[in-house]
Protein backbone atom coordinates (compact mmCIF):
# COMPACT_ATOMS: atom_id res chain seq x y z
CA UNK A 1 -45.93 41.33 106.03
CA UNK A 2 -43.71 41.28 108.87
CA UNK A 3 -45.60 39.27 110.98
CA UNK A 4 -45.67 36.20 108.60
CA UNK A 5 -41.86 36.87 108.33
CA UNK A 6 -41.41 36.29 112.75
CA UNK A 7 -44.51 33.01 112.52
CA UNK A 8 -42.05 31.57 109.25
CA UNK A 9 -38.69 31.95 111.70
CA UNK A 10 -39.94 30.18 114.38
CA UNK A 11 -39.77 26.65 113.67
CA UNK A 12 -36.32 27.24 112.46
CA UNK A 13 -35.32 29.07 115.15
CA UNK A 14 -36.44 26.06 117.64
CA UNK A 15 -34.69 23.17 115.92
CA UNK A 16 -31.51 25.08 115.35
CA UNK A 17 -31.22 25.24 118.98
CA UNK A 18 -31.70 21.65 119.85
CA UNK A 19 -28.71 19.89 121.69
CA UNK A 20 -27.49 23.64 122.65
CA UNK A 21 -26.84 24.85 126.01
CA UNK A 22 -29.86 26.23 128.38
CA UNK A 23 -28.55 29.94 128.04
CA UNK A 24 -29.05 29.59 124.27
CA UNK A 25 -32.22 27.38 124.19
CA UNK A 26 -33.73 30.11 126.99
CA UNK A 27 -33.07 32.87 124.85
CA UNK A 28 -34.43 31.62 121.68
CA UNK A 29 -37.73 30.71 123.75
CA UNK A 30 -37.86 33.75 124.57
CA UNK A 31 -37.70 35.48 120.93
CA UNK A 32 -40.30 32.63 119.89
CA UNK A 33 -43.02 34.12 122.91
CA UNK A 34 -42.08 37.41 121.93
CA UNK A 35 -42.81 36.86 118.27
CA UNK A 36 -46.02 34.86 118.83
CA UNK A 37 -47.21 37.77 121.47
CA UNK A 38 -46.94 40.42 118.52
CA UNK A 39 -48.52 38.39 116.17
CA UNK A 40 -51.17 37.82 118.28
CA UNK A 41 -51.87 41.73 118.90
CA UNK A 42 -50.84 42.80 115.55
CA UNK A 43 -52.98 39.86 113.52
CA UNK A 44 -55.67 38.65 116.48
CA UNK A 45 -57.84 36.96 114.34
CA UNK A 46 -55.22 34.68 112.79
CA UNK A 47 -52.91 34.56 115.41
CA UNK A 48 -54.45 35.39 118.91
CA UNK A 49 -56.00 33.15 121.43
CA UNK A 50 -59.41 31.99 120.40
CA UNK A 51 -61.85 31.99 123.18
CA UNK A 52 -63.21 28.35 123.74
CA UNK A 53 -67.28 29.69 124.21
CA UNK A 54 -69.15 33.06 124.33
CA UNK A 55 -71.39 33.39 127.10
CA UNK A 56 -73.76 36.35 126.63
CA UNK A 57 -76.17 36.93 129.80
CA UNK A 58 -78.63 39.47 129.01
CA UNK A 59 -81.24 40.28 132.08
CA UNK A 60 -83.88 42.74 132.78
CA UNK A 61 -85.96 42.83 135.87
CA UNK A 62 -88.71 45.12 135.44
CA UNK A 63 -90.92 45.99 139.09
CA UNK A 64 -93.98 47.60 138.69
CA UNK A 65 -94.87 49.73 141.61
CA UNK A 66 -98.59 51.75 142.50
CA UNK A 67 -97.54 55.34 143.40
CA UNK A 68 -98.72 54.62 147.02
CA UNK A 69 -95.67 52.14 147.42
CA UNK A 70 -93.11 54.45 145.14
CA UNK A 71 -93.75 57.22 147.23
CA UNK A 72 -93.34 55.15 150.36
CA UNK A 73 -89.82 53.88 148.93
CA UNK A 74 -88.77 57.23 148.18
CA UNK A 75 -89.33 58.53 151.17
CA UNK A 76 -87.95 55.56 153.22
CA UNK A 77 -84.87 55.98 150.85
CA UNK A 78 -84.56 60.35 151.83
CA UNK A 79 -84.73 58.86 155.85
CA UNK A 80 -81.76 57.00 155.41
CA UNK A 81 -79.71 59.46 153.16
CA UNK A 82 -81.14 61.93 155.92
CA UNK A 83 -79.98 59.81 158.93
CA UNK A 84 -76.77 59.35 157.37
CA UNK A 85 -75.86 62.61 156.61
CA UNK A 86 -76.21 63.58 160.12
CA UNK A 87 -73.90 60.79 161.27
């Protein structure tokens, strides 16, 4: 696969650039990023970051209300849509 083929250039590609000038050792970083950024869209489960936890929150609130007190909300709630409607 192509993507093994960039992951088995890189370490050559590093150490043949050792003792050359910036322009060269810049430009060879950069191919090495590029080729690790693929591989790690292309092949994310062998090559992509791996998150350090997973934090799930799960949470339900639940209110129970009598009908007296729903009905009182309700029409609380139509005041203030009414009130701002009018401006």
């Amino acid at each position: 696969m192509r993507v093994e083929k960039w992951i088995d250039e890189m370490v050559p590609m590093t150490d043949k650039v050792i003792g050359q000038e910036m322009a060269i050792v810049t430009a060879t970083r950069n191919a090495v990023d590029v080729r690790k950024w693929v591989a790690s869209r292309l092949m994310p489960n062998q090559y992509g970051d791996t998150p350090s936890g997973v934090t799930i929150n799960n949470q339900t609130n639940v209110m129970v209300l009598s009908e007296e007190r729903l009905r009182h909300l309700q029409e609380v709630r139509r005041k203030m849509i009414d009130a701002q409607n009018q401006g």
